[in-house]
PDB file of N, CA and C in Angstrom:
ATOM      1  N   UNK A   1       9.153  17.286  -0.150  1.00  0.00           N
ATOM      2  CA  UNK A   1       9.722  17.383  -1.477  1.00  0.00           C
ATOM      3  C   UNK A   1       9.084  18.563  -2.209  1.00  0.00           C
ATOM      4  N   UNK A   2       9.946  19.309  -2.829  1.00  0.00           N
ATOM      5  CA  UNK A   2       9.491  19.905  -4.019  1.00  0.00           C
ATOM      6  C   UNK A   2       8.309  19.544  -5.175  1.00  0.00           C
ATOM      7  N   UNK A   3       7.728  20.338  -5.572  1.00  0.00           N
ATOM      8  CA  UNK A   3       7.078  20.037  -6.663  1.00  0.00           C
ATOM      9  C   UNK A   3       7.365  19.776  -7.979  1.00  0.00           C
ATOM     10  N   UNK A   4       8.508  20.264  -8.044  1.00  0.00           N
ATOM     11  CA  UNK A   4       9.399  20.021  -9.531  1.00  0.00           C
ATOM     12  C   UNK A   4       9.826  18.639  -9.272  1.00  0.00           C
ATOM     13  N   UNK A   5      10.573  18.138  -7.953  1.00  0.00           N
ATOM     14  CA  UNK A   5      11.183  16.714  -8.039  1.00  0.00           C
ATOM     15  C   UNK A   5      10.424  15.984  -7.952  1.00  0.00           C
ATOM     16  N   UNK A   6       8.810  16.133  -7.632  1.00  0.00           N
ATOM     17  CA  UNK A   6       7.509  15.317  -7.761  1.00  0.00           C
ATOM     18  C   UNK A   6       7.327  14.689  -9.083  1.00  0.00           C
ATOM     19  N   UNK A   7       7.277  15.915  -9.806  1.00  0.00           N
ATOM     20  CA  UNK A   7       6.887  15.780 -11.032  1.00  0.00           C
ATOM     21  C   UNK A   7       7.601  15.192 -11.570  1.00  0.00           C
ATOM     22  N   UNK A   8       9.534  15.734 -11.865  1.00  0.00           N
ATOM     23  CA  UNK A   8      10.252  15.104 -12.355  1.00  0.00           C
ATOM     24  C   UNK A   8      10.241  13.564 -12.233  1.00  0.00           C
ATOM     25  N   UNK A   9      10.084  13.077 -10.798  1.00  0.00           N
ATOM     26  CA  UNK A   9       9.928  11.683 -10.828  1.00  0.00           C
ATOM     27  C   UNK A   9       8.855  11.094 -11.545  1.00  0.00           C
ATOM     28  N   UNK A  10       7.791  11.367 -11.676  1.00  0.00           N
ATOM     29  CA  UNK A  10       6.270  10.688 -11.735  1.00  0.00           C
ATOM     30  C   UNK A  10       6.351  10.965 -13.317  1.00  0.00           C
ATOM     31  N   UNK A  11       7.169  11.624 -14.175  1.00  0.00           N
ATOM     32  CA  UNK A  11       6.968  11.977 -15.307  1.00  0.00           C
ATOM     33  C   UNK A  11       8.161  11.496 -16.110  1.00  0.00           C
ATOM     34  N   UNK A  12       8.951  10.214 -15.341  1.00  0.00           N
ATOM     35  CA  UNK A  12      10.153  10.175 -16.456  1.00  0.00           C
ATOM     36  C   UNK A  12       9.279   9.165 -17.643  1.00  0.00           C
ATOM     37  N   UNK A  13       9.850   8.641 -17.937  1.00  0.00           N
ATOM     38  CA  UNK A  13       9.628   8.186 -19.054  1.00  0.00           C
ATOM     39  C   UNK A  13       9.487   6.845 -18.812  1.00  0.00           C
ATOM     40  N   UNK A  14       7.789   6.499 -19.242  1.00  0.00           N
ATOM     41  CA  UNK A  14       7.330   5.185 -18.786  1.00  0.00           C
ATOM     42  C   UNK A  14       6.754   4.769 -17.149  1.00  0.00           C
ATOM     43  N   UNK A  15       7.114   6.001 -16.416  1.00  0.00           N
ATOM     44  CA  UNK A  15       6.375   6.037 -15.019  1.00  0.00           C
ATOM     45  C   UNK A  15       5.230   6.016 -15.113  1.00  0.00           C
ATOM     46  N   UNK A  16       4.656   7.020 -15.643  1.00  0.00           N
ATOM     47  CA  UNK A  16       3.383   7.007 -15.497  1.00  0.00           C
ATOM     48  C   UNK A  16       2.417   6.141 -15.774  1.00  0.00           C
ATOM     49  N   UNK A  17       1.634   6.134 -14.661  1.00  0.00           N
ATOM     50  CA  UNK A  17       0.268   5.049 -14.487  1.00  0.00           C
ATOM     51  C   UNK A  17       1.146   3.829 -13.963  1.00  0.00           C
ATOM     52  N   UNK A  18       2.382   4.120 -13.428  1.00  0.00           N
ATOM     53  CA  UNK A  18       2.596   2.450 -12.900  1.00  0.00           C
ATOM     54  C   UNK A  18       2.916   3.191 -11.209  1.00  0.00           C
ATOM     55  N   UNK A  19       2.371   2.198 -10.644  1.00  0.00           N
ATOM     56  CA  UNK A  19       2.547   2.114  -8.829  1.00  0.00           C
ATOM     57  C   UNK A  19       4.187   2.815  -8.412  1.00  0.00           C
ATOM     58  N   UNK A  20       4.170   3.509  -7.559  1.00  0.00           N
ATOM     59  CA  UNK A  20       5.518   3.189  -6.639  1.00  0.00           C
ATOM     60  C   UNK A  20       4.906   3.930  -5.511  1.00  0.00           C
ATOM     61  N   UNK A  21       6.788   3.988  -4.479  1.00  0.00           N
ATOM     62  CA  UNK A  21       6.461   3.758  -2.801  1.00  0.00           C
ATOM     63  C   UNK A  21       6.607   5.521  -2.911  1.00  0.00           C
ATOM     64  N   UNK A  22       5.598   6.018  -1.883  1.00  0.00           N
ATOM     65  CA  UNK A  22       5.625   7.076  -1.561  1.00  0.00           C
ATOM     66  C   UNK A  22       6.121   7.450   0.390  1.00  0.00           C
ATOM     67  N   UNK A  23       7.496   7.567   0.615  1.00  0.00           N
ATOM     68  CA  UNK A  23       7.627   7.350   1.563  1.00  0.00           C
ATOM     69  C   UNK A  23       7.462   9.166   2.234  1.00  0.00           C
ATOM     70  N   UNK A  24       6.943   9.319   3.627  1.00  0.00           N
ATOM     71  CA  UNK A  24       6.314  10.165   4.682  1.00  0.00           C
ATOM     72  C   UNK A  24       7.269  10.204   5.745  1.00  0.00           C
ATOM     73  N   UNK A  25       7.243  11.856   6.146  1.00  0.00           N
ATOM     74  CA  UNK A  25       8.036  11.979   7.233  1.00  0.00           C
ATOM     75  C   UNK A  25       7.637  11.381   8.635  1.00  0.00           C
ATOM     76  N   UNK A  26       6.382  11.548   8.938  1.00  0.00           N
ATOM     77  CA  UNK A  26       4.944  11.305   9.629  1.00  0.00           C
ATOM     78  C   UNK A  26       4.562   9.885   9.872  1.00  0.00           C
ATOM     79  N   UNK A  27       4.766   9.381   8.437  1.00  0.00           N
ATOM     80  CA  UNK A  27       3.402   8.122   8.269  1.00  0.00           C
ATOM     81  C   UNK A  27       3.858   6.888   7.481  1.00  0.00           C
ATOM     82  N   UNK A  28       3.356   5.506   7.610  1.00  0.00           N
ATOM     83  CA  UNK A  28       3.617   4.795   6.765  1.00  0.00           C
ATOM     84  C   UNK A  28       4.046   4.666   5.200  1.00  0.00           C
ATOM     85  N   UNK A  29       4.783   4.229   4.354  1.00  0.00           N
ATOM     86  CA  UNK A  29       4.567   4.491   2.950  1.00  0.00           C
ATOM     87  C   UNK A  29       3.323   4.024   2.729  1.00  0.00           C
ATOM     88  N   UNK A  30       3.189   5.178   1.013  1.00  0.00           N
ATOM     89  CA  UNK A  30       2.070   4.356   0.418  1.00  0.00           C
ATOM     90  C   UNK A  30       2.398   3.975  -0.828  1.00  0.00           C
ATOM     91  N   UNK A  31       1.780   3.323  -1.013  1.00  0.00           N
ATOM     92  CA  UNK A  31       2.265   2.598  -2.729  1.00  0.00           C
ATOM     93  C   UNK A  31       0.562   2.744  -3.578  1.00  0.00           C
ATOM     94  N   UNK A  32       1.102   3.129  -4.452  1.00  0.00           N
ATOM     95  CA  UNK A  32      -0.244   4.172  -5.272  1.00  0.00           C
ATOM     96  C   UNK A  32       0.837   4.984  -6.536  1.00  0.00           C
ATOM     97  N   UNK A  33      -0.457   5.423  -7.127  1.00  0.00           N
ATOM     98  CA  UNK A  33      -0.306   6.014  -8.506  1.00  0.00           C
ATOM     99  C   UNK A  33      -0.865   7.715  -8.414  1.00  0.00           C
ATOM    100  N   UNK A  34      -0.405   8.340  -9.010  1.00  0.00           N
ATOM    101  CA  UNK A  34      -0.511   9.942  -9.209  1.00  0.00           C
ATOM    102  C   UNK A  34      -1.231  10.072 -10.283  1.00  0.00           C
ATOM    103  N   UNK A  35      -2.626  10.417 -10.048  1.00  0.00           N
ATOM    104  CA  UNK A  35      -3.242  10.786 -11.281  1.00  0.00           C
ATOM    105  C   UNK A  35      -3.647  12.276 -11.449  1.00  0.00           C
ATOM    106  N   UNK A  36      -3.785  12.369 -13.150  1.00  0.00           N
ATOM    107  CA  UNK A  36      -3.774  13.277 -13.625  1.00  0.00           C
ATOM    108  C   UNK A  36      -5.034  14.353 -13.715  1.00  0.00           C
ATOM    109  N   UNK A  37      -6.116  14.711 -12.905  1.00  0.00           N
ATOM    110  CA  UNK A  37      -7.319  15.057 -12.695  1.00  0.00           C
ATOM    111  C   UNK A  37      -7.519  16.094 -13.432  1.00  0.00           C
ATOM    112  N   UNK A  38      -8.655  16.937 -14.098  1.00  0.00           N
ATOM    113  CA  UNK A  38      -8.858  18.385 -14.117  1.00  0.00           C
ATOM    114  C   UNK A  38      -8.225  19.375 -13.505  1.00  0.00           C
ATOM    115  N   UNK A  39      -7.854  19.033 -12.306  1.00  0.00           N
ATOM    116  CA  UNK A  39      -7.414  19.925 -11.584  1.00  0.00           C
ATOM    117  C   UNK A  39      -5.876  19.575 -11.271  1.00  0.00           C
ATOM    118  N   UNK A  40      -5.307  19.224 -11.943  1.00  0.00           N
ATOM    119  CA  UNK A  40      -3.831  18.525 -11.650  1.00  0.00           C
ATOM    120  C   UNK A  40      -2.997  19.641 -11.896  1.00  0.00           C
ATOM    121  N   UNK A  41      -3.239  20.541 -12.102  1.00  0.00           N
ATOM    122  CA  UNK A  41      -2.064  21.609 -12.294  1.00  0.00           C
ATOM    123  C   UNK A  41      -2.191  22.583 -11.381  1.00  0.00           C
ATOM    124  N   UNK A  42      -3.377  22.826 -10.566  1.00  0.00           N
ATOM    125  CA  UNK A  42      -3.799  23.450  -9.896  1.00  0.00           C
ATOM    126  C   UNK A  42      -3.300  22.981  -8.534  1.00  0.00           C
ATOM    127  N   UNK A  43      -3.517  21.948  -8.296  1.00  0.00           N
ATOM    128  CA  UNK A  43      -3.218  21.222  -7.373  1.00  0.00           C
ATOM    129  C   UNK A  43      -1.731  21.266  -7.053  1.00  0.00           C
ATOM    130  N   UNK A  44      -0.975  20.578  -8.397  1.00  0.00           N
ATOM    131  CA  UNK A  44       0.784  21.077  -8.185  1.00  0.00           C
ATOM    132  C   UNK A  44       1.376  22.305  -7.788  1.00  0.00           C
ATOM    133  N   UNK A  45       0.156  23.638  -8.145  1.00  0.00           N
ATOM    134  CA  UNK A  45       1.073  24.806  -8.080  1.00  0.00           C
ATOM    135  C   UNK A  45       1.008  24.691  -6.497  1.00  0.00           C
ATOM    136  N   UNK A  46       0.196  23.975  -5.961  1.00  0.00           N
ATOM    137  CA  UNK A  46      -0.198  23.957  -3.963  1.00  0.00           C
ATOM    138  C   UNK A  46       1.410  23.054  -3.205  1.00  0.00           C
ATOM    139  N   UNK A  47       1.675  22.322  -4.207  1.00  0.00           N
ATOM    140  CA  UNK A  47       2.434  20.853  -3.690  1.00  0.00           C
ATOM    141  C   UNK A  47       1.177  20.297  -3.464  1.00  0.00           C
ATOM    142  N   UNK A  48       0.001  19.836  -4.434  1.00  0.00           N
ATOM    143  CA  UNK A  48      -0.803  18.440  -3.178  1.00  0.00           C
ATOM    144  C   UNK A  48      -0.954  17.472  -4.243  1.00  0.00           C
ATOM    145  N   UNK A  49      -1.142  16.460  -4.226  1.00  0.00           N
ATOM    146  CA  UNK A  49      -1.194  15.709  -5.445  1.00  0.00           C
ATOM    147  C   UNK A  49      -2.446  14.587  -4.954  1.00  0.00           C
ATOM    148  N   UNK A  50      -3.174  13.809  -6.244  1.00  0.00           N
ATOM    149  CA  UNK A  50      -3.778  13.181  -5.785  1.00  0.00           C
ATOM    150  C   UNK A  50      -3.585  11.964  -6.269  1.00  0.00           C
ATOM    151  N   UNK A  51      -3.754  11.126  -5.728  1.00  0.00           N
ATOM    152  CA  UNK A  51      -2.982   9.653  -5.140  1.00  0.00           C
ATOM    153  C   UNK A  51      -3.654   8.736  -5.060  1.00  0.00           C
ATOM    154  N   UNK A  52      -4.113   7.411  -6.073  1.00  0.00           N
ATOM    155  CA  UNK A  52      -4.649   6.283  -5.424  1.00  0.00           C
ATOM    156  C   UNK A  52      -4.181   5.546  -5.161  1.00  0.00           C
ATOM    157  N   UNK A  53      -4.145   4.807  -4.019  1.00  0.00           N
ATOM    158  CA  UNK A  53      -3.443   3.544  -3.196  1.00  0.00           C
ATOM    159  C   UNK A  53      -3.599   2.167  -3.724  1.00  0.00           C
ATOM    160  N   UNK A  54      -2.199   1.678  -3.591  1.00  0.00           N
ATOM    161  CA  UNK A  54      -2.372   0.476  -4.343  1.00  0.00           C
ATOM    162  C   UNK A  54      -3.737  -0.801  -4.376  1.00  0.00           C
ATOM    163  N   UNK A  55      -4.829  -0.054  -2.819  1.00  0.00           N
ATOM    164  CA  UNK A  55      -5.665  -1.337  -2.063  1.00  0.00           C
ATOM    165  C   UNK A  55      -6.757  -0.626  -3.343  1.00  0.00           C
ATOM    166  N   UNK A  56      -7.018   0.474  -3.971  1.00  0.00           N
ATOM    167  CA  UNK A  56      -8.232   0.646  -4.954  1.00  0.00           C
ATOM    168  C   UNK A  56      -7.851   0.898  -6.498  1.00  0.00           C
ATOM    169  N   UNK A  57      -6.132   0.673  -6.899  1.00  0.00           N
ATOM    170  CA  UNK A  57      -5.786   0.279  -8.440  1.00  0.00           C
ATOM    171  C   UNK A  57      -6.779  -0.408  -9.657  1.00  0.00           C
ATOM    172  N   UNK A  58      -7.682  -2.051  -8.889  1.00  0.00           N
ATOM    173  CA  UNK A  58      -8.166  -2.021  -9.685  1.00  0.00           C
ATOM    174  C   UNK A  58      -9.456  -2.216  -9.750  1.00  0.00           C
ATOM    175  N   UNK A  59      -9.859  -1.148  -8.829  1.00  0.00           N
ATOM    176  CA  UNK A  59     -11.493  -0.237  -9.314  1.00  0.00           C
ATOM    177  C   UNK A  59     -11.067   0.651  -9.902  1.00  0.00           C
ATOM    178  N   UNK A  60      -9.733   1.366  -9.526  1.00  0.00           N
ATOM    179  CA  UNK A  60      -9.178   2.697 -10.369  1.00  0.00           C
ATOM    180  C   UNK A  60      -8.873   2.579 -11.512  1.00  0.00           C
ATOM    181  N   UNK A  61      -8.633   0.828 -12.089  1.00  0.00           N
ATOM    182  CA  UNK A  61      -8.435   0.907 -13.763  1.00  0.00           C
ATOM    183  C   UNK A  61      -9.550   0.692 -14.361  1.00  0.00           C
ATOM    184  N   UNK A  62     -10.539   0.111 -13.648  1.00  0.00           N
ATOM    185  CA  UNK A  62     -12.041  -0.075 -14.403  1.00  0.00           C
ATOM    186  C   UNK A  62     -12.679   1.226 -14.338  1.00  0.00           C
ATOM    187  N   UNK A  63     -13.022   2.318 -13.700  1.00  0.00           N
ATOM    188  CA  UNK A  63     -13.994   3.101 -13.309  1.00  0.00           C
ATOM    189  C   UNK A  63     -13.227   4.254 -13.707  1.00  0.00           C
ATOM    190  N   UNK A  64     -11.974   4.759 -13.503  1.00  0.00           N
ATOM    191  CA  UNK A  64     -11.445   6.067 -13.219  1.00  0.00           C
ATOM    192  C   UNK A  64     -11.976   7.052 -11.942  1.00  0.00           C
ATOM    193  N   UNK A  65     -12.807   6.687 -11.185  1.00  0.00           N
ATOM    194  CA  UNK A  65     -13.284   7.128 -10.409  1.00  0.00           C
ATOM    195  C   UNK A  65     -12.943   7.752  -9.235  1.00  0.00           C
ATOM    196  N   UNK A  66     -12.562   9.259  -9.600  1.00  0.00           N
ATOM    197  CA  UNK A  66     -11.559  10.348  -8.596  1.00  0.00           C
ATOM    198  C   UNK A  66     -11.772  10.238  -7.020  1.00  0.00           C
ATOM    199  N   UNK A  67     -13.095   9.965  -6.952  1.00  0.00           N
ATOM    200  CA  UNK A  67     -13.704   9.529  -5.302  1.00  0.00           C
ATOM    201  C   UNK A  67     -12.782   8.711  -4.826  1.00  0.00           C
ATOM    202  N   UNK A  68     -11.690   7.536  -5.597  1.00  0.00           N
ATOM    203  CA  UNK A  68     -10.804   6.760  -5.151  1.00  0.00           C
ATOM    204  C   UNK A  68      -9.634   7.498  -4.520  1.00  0.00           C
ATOM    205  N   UNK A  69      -9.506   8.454  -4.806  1.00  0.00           N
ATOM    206  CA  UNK A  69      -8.148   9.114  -4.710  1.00  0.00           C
ATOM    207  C   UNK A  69      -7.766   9.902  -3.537  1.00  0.00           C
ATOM    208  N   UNK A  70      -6.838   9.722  -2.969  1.00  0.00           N
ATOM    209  CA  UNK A  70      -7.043  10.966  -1.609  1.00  0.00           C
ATOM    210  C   UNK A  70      -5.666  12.380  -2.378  1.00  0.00           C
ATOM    211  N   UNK A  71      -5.849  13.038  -1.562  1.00  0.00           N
ATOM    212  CA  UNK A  71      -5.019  14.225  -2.136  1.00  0.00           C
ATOM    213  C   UNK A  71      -4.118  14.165  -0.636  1.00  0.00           C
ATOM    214  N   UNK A  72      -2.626  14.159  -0.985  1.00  0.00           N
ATOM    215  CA  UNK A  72      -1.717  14.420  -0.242  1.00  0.00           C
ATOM    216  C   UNK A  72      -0.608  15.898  -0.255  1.00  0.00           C
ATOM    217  N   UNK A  73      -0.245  15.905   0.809  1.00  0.00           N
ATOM    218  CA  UNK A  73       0.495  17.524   1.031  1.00  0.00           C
ATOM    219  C   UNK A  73       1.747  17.217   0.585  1.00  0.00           C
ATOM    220  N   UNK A  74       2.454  17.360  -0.615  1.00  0.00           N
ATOM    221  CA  UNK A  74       4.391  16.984  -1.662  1.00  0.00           C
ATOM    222  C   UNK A  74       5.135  17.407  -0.201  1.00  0.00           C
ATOM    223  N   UNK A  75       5.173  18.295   1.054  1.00  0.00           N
ATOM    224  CA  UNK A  75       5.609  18.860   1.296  1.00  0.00           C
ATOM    225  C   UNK A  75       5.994  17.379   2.623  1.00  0.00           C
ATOM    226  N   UNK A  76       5.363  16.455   2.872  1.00  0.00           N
ATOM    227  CA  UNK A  76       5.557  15.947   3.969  1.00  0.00           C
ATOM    228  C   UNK A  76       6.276  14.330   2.869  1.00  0.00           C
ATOM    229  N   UNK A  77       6.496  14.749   1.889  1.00  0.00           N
ATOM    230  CA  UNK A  77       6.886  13.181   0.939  1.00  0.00           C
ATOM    231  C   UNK A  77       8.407  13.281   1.570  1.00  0.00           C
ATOM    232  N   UNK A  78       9.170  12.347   1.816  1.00  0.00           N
ATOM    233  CA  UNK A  78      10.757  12.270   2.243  1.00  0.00           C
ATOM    234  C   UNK A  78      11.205  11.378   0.619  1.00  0.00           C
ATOM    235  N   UNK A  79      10.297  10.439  -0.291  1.00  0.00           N
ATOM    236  CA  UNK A  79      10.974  10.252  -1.537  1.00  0.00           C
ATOM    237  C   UNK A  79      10.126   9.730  -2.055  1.00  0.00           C
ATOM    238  N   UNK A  80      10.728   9.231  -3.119  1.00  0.00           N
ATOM    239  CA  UNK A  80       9.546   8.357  -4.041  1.00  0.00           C
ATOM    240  C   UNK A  80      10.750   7.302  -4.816  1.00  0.00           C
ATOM    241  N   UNK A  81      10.205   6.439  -4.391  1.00  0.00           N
ATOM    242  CA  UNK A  81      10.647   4.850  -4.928  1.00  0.00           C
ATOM    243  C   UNK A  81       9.838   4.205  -5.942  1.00  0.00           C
ATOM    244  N   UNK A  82      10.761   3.214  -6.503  1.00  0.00           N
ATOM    245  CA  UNK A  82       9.942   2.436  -7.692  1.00  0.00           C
ATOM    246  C   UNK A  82       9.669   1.038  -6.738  1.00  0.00           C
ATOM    247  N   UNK A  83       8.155   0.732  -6.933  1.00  0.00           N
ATOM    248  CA  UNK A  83       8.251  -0.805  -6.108  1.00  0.00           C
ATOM    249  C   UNK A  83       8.570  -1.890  -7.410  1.00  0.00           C
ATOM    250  N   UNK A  84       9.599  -2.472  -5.799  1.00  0.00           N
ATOM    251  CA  UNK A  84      10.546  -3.642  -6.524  1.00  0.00           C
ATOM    252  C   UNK A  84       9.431  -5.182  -6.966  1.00  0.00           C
TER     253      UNK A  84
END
């Protein structure tokens, strides 16, 4: 995926900070949240985004703690779903 249709998704209105499915050409989905780091713009101009998985949400709402997060390549995403 693009980086614009990344964004566009993760940024409509009321997305943000809530979970959905991140489905892979490669790899299992993941279901996780896109957070917004220091470096989040930097990162978009790459396509990579960074991503915590739904299994560390809530150490990720107590702590904020970026060490949670892995950074993924936009370029291998096939979509992004809302989990039902």
């Amino acid at each position: 995926m693009t980086p614009d249709k990344i964004e566009e998704y993760i940024e409509q209105k009321g997305r943000e900070d809530i979970p959905v499915n991140i489905h892979f050409k490669d790899r299992n989905t993941v279901k996780g949240i896109f957070i917004k780091s220091a470096d989040y713009n930097e990162l978009k101009s790459k396509n990579l985004w960074r991503i915590v998985s739904a299994t560390y949400l809530n150490d990720w709402e107590k702590t904020k703690n970026e060490n949670l997060a892995r950074i993924f390549n936009g370029l291998s995403f096939t979509r992004l779903t809302d989990i039902n």
